[in-house]
N, C-alpha and C. Protein backbone atom coordinates (compact mmCIF):
# COMPACT_ATOMS: atom_id res chain seq x y z
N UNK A 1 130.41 26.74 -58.80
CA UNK A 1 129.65 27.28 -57.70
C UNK A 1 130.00 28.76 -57.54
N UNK A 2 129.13 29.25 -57.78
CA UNK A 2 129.19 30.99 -57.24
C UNK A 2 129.27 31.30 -55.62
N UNK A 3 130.50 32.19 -54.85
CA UNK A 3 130.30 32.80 -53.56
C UNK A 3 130.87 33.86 -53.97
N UNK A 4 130.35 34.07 -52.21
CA UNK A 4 129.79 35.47 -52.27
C UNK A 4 129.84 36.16 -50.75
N UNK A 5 130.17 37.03 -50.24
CA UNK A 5 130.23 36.98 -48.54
C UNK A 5 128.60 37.17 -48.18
N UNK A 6 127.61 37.39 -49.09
CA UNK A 6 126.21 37.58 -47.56
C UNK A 6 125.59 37.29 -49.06
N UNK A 7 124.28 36.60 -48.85
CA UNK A 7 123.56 36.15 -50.02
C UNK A 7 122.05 37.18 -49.68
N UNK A 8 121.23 38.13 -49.93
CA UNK A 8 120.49 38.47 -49.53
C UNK A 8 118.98 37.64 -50.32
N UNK A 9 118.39 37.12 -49.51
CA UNK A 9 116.99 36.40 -50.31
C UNK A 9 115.68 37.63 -50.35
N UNK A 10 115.75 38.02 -51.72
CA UNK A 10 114.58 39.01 -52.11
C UNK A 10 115.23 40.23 -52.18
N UNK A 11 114.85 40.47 -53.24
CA UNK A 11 115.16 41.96 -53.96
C UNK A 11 114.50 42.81 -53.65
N UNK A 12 113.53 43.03 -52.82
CA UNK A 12 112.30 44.36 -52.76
C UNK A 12 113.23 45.24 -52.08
N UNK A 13 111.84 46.18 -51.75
CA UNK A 13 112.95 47.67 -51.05
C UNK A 13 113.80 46.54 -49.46
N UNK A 14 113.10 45.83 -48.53
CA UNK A 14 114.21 46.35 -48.14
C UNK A 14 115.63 45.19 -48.41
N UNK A 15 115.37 43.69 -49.06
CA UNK A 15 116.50 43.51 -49.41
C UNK A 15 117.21 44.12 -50.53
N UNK A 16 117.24 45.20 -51.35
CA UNK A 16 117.80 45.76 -52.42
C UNK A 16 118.39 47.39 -51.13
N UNK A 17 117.99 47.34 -50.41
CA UNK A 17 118.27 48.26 -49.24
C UNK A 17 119.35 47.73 -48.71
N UNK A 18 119.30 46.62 -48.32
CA UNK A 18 120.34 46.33 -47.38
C UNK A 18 121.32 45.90 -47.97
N UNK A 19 121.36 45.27 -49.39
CA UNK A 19 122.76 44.92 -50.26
C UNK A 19 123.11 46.32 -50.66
N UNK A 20 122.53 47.20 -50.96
CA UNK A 20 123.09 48.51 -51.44
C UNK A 20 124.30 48.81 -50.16
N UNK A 21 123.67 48.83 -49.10
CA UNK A 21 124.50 49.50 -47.80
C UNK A 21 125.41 48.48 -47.76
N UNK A 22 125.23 47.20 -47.93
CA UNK A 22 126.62 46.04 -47.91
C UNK A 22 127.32 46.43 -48.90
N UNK A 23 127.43 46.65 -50.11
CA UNK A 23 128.44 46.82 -51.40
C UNK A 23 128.92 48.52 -51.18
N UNK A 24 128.33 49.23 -50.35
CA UNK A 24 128.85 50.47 -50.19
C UNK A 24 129.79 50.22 -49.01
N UNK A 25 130.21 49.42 -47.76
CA UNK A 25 130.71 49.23 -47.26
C UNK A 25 132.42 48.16 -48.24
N UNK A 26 131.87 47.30 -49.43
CA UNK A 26 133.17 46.87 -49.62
C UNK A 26 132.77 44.93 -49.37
N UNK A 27 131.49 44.82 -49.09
CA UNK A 27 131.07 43.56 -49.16
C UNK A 27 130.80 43.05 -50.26
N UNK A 28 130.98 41.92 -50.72
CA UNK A 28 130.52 41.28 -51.79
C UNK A 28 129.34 40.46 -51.46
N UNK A 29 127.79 40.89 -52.28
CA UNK A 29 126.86 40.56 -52.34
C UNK A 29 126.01 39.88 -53.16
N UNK A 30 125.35 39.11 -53.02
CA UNK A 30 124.15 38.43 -54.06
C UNK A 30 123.13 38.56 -53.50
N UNK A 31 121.97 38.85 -54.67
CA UNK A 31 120.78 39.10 -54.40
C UNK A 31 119.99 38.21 -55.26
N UNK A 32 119.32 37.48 -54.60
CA UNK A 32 118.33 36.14 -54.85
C UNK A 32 117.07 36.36 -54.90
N UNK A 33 116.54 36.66 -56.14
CA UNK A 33 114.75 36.86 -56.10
C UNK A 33 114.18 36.17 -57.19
N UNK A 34 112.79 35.92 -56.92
CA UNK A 34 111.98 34.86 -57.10
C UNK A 34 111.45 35.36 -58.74
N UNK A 35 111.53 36.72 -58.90
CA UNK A 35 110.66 37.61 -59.88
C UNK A 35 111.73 38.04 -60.76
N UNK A 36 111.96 38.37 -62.34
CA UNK A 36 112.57 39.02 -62.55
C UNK A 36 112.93 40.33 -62.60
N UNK A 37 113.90 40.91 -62.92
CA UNK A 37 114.38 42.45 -63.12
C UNK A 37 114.38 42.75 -64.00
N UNK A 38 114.80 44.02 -64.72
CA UNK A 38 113.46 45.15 -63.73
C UNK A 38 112.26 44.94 -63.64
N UNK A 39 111.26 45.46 -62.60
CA UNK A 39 110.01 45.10 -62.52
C UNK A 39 109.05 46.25 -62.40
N UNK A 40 108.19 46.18 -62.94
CA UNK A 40 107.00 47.47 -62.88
C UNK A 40 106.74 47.74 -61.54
N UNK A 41 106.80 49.27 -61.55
CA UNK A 41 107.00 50.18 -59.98
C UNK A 41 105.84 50.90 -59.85
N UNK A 42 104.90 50.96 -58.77
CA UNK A 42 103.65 51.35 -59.07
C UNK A 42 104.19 53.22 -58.96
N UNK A 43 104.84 53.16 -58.08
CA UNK A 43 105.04 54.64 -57.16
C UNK A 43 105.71 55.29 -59.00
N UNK A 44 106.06 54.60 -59.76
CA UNK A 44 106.89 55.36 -61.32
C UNK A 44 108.20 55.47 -61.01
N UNK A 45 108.42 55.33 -59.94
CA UNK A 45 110.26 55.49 -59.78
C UNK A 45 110.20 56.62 -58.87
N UNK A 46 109.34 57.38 -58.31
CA UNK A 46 109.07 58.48 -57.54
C UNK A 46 109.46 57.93 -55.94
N UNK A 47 110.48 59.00 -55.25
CA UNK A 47 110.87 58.70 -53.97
C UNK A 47 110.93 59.76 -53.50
N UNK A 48 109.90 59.85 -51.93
CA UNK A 48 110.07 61.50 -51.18
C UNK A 48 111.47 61.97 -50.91
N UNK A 49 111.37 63.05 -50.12
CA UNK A 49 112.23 63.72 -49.58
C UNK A 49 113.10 62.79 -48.65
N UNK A 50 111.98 62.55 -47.29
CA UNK A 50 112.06 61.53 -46.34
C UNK A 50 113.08 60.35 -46.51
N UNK A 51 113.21 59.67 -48.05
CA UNK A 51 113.50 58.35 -47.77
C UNK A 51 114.90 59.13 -48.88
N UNK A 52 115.22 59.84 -49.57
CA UNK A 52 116.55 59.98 -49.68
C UNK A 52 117.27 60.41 -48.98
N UNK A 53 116.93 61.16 -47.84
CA UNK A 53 117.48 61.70 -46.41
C UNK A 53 117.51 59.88 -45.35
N UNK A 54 117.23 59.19 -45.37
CA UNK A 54 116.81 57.65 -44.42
C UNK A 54 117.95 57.09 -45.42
N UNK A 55 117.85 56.68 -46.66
CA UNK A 55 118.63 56.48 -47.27
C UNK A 55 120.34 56.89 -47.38
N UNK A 56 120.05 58.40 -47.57
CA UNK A 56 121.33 58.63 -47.62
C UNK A 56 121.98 58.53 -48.92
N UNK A 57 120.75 58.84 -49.86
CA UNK A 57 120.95 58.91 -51.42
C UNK A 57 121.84 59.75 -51.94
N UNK A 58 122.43 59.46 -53.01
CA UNK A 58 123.51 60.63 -53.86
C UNK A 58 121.89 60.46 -54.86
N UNK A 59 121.42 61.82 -55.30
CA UNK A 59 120.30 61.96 -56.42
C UNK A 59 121.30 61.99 -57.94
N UNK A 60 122.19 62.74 -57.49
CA UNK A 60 123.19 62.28 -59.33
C UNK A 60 122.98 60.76 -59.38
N UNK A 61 123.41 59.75 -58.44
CA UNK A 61 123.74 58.37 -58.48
C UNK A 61 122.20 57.65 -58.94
N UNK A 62 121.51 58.38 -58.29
CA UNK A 62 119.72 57.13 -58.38
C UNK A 62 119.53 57.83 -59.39
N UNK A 63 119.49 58.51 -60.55
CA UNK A 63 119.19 59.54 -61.55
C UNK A 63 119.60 57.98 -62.70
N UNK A 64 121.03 57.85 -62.84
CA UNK A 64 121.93 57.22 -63.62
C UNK A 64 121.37 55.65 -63.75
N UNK A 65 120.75 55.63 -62.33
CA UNK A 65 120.11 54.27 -62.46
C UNK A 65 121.17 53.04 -61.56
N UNK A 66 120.63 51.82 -61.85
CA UNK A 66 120.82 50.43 -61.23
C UNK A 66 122.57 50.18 -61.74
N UNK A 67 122.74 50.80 -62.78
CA UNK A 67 124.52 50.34 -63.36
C UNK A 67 125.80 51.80 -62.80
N UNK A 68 124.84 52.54 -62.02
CA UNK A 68 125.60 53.54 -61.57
C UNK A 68 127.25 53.05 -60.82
N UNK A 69 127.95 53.50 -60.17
CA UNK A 69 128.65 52.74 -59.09
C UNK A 69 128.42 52.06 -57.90
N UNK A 70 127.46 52.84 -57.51
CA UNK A 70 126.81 52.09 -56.40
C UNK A 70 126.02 50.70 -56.51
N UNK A 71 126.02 50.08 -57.90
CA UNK A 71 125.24 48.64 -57.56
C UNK A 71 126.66 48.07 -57.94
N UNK A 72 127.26 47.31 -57.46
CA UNK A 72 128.41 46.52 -58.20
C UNK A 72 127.83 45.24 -57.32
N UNK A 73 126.86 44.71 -56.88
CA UNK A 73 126.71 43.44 -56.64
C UNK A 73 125.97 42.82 -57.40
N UNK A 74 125.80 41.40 -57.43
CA UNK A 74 125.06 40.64 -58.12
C UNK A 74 123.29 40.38 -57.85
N UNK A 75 122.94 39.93 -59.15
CA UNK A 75 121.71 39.83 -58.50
C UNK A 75 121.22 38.16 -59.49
N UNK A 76 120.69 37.21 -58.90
CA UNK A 76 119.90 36.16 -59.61
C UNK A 76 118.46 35.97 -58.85
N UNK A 77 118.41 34.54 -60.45
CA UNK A 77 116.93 34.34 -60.11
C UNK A 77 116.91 32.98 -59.45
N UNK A 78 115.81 33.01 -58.66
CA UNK A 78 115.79 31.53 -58.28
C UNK A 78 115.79 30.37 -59.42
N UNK A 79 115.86 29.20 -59.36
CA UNK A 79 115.60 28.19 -60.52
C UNK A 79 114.02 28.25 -60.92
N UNK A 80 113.08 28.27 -60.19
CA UNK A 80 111.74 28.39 -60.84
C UNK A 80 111.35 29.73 -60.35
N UNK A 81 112.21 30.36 -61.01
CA UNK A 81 111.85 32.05 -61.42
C UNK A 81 110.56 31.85 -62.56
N UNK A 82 110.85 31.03 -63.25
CA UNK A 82 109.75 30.97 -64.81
C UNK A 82 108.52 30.52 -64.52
N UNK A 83 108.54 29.91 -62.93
CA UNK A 83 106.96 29.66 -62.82
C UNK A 83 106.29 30.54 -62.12
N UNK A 84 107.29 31.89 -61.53
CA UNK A 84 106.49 32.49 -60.84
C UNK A 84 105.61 34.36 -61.78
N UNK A 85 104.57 34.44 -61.04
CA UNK A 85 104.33 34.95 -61.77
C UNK A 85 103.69 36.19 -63.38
């Protein structure tokens, strides 16, 4: 059995939002989504001004990507991940 202190259900912006801010605090997290990773981004990976200031982004860190330091939590798929689709 896998634990974990906070299980977040769904990966979109804002549960991939709110485990980011949990594992930057020192929480241990899982992230539970229905879809796999990575997934086609309509916006191209493009983020305003606005939301790295709301955020509170390091741009070196989101540059480097998802294996930077800042993701050290987990992420799975549900069991019928394969039917969704």
């Amino acid at each position: 059995m896998t634990t974990c202190d906070v299980l977040v259900v769904g990966g979109g912006p804002a549960g991939s939002t709110c485990a980011r801010r949990l594992v930057r605090h020192g929480v241990d997290v899982a992230v539970l989504d229905k879809r796999p990773f990575p997934r086609d981004k309509v916006c191209a990976g493009w983020i305003t001004p606005a939301v790295v200031r709301a955020l509170d982004l390091d741009l070196a860190e989101y540059a480097r990507g998802p294996e930077s330091a800042g993701a050290r939590g987990r992420c799975r798929r549900s069991p019928d991940s394969a039917r969704a689709g």
